[in-house]
Protein backbone atom coordinates (compact mmCIF):
# COMPACT_ATOMS: atom_id res chain seq x y z
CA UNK A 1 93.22 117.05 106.94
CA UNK A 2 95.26 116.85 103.39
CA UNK A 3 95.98 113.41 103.81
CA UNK A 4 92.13 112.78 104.55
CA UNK A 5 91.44 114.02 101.95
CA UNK A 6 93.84 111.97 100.24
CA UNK A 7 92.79 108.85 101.49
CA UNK A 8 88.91 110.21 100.70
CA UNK A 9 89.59 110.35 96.86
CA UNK A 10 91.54 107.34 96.93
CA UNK A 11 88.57 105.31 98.05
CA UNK A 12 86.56 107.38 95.80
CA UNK A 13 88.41 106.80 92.87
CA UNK A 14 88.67 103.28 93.37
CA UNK A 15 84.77 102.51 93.94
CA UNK A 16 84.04 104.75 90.80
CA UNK A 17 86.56 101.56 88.65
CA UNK A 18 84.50 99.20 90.78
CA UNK A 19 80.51 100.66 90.03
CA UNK A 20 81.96 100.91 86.15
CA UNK A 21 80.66 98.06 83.45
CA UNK A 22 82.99 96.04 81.66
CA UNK A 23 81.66 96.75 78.75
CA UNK A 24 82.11 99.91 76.18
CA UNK A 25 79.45 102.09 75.27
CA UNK A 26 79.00 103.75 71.78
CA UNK A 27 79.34 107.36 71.62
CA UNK A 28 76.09 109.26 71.27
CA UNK A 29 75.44 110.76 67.70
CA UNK A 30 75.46 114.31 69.83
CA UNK A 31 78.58 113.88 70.68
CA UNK A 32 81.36 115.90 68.19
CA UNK A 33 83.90 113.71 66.43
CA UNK A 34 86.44 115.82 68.64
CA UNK A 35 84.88 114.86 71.93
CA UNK A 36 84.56 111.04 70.89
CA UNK A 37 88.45 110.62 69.68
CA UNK A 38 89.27 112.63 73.54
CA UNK A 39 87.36 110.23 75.40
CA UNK A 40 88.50 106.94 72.88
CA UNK A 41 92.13 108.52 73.50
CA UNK A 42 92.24 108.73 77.56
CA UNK A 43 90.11 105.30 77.67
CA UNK A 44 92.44 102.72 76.08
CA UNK A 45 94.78 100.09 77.43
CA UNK A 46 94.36 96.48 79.30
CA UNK A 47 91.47 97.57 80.98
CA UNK A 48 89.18 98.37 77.85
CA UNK A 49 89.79 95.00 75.66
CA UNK A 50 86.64 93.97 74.82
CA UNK A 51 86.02 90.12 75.38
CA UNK A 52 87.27 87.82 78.35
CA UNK A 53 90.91 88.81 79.29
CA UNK A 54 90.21 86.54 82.59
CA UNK A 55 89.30 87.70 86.36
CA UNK A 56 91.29 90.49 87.44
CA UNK A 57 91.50 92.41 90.68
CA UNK A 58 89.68 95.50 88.81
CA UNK A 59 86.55 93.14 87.34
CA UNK A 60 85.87 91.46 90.82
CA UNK A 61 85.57 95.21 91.76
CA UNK A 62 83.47 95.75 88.87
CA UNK A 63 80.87 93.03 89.69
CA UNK A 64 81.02 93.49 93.27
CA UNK A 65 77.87 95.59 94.09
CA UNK A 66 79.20 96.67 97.74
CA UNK A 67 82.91 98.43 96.27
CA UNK A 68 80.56 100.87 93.40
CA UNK A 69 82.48 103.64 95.04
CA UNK A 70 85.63 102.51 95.32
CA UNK A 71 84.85 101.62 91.37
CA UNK A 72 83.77 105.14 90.86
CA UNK A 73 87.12 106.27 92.26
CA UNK A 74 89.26 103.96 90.43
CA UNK A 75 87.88 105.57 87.24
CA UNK A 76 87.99 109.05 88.44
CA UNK A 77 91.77 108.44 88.97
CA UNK A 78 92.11 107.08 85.91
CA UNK A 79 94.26 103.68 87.48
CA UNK A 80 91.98 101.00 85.78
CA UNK A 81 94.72 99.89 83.71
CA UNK A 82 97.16 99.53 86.72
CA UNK A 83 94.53 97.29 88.16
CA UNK A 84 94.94 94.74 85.51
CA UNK A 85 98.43 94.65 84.72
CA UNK A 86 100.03 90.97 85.24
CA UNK A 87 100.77 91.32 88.97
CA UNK A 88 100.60 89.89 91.09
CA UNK A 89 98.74 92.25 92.87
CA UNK A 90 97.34 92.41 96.43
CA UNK A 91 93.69 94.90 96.47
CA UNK A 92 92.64 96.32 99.74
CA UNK A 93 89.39 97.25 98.86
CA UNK A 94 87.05 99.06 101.23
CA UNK A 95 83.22 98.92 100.99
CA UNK A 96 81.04 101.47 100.17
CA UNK A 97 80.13 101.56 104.22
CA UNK A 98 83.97 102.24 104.43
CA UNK A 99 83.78 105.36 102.54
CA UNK A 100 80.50 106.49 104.01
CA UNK A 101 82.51 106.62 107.05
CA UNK A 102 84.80 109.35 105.97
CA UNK A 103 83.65 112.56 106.88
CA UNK A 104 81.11 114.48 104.91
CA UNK A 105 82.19 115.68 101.45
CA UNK A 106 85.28 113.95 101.31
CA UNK A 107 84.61 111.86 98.40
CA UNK A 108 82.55 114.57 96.91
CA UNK A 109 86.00 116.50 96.76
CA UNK A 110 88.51 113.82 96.11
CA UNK A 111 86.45 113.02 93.20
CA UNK A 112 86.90 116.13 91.43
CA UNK A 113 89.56 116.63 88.27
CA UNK A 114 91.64 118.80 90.76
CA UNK A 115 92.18 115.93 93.02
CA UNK A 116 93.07 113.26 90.67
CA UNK A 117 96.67 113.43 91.88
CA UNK A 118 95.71 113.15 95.69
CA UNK A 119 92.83 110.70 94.78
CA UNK A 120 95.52 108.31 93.12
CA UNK A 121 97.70 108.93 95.64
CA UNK A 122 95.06 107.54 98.38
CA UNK A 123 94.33 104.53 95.78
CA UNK A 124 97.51 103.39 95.45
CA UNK A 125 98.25 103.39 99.13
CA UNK A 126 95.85 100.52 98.76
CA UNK A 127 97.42 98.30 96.87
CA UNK A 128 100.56 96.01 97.28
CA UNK A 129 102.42 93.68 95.01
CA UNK A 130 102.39 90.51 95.73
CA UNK A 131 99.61 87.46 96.41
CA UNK A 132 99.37 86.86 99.69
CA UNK A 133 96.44 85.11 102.28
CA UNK A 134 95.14 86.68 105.08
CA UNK A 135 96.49 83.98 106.96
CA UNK A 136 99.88 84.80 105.43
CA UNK A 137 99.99 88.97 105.88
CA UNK A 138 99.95 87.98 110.00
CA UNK A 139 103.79 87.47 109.23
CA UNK A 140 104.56 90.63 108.46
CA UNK A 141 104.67 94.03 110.51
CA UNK A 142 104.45 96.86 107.50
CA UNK A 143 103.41 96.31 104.07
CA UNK A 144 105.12 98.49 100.68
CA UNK A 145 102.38 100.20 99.39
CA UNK A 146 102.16 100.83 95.71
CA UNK A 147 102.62 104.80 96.09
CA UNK A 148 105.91 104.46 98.06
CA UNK A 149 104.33 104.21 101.51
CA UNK A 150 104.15 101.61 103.70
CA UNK A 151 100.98 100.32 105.63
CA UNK A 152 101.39 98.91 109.26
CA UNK A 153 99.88 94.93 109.96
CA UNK A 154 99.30 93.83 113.56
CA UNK A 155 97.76 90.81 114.43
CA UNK A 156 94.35 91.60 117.00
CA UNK A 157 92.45 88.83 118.55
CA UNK A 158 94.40 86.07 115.59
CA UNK A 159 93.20 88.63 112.71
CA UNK A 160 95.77 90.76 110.43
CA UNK A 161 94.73 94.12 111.02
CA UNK A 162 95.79 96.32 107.61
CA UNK A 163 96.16 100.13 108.76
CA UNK A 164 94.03 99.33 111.73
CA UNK A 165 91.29 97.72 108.80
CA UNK A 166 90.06 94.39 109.27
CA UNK A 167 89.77 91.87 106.50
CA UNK A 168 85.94 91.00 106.18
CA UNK A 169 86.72 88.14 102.90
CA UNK A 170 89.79 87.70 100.69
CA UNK A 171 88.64 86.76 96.17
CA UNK A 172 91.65 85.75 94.41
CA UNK A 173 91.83 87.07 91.02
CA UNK A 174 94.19 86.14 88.07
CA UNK A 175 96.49 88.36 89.12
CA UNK A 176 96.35 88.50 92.62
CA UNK A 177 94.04 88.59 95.45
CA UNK A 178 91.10 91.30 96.95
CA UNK A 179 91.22 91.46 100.52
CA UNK A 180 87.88 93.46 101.22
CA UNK A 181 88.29 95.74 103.69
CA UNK A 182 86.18 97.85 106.50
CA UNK A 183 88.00 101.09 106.41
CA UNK A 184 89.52 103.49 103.99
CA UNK A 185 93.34 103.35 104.08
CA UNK A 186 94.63 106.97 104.88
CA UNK A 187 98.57 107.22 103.61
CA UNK A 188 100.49 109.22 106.42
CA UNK A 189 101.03 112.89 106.62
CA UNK A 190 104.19 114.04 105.53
């Protein structure tokens, strides 16, 4: 169950960076000066530059209507810099069907502050360095996961199967590649 609910706020985290807009918005005038130089302070980095910094991994989630929750996570884990770092990095991103899948509440909960640790965890477990094809990941039997874990790939019916997810369309990026996926990545139990 903890590692569901891992894997639940991972997913979460990462459609809350995809659902996000590229662009900042201008604190309120109701907001205090204290509360706009907190949120200017926890929001800066790579992934707020204004202008075009090129396609990443995190703005193809951005502009991709069916990954809003996986964007949504993303943000709620606070990993949107990580997501446009040089790379190259390889994305398995599951669609908002994917996370509808999990069972009820579970993004709910990995979305909350007290999660962020477990929701990053789940996040990470989704990503890989490296740029490879689909046709390419049938060569190898476990992938290192960026949170120290490793995913298993099997090849069913000619398909590379990540964690027992199947690859519904690959976007490169400039720094690396999104494999959309149809299920949420769970990282094992310990």
């Amino acid at each position: 169950m903890k590692t569901l609910k891992h894997l639940f706020l991972g997913f979460a985290c990462l459609t809350l960076i995809l659902s996000c807009k590229t662009e900042n918005k201008e604190v309120t005038s109701t907001t205090t000066d204290t509360q706009a130089e907190t949120e200017s302070s926890e929001r800066t980095g790579q992934a707020f530059i204004e202008g075009d910094v090129g396609t990443t991994v995190l703005s193809i989630a951005i502009g991709s209507k069916d990954h809003t929750t996986l964007v949504a996570a993303v943000q709620a884990a606070q990993l949107e810099n990580a997501l446009v770092n040089a790379g190259p990095l390889m994305v398995f991103a599951p669609t908002n069907e994917a996370f509808a899948a999990l069972p009820e509440g579970t993004v709910e909960n990995l979305l909350k502050p007290e999660n962020k640790d477990a929701l990053a965890n789940i996040l990470k477990y989704h990503v890989t360095p490296g740029n490879y094809s689909k046709d390419f990941l049938k060569k190898f039997k476990k992938l290192g996961q960026a949170n120290n874990g490793y995913v298993k790939v099997e090849v069913v019916d000619g398909e590379p199967m990540i964690g027992g997810a199947r690859i519904l369309a690959s976007i490169p990026a400039g720094n690396g590649i999104v494999h959309v996926i149809d299920k949420v990545l769970l990282p094992p139990t310990e």
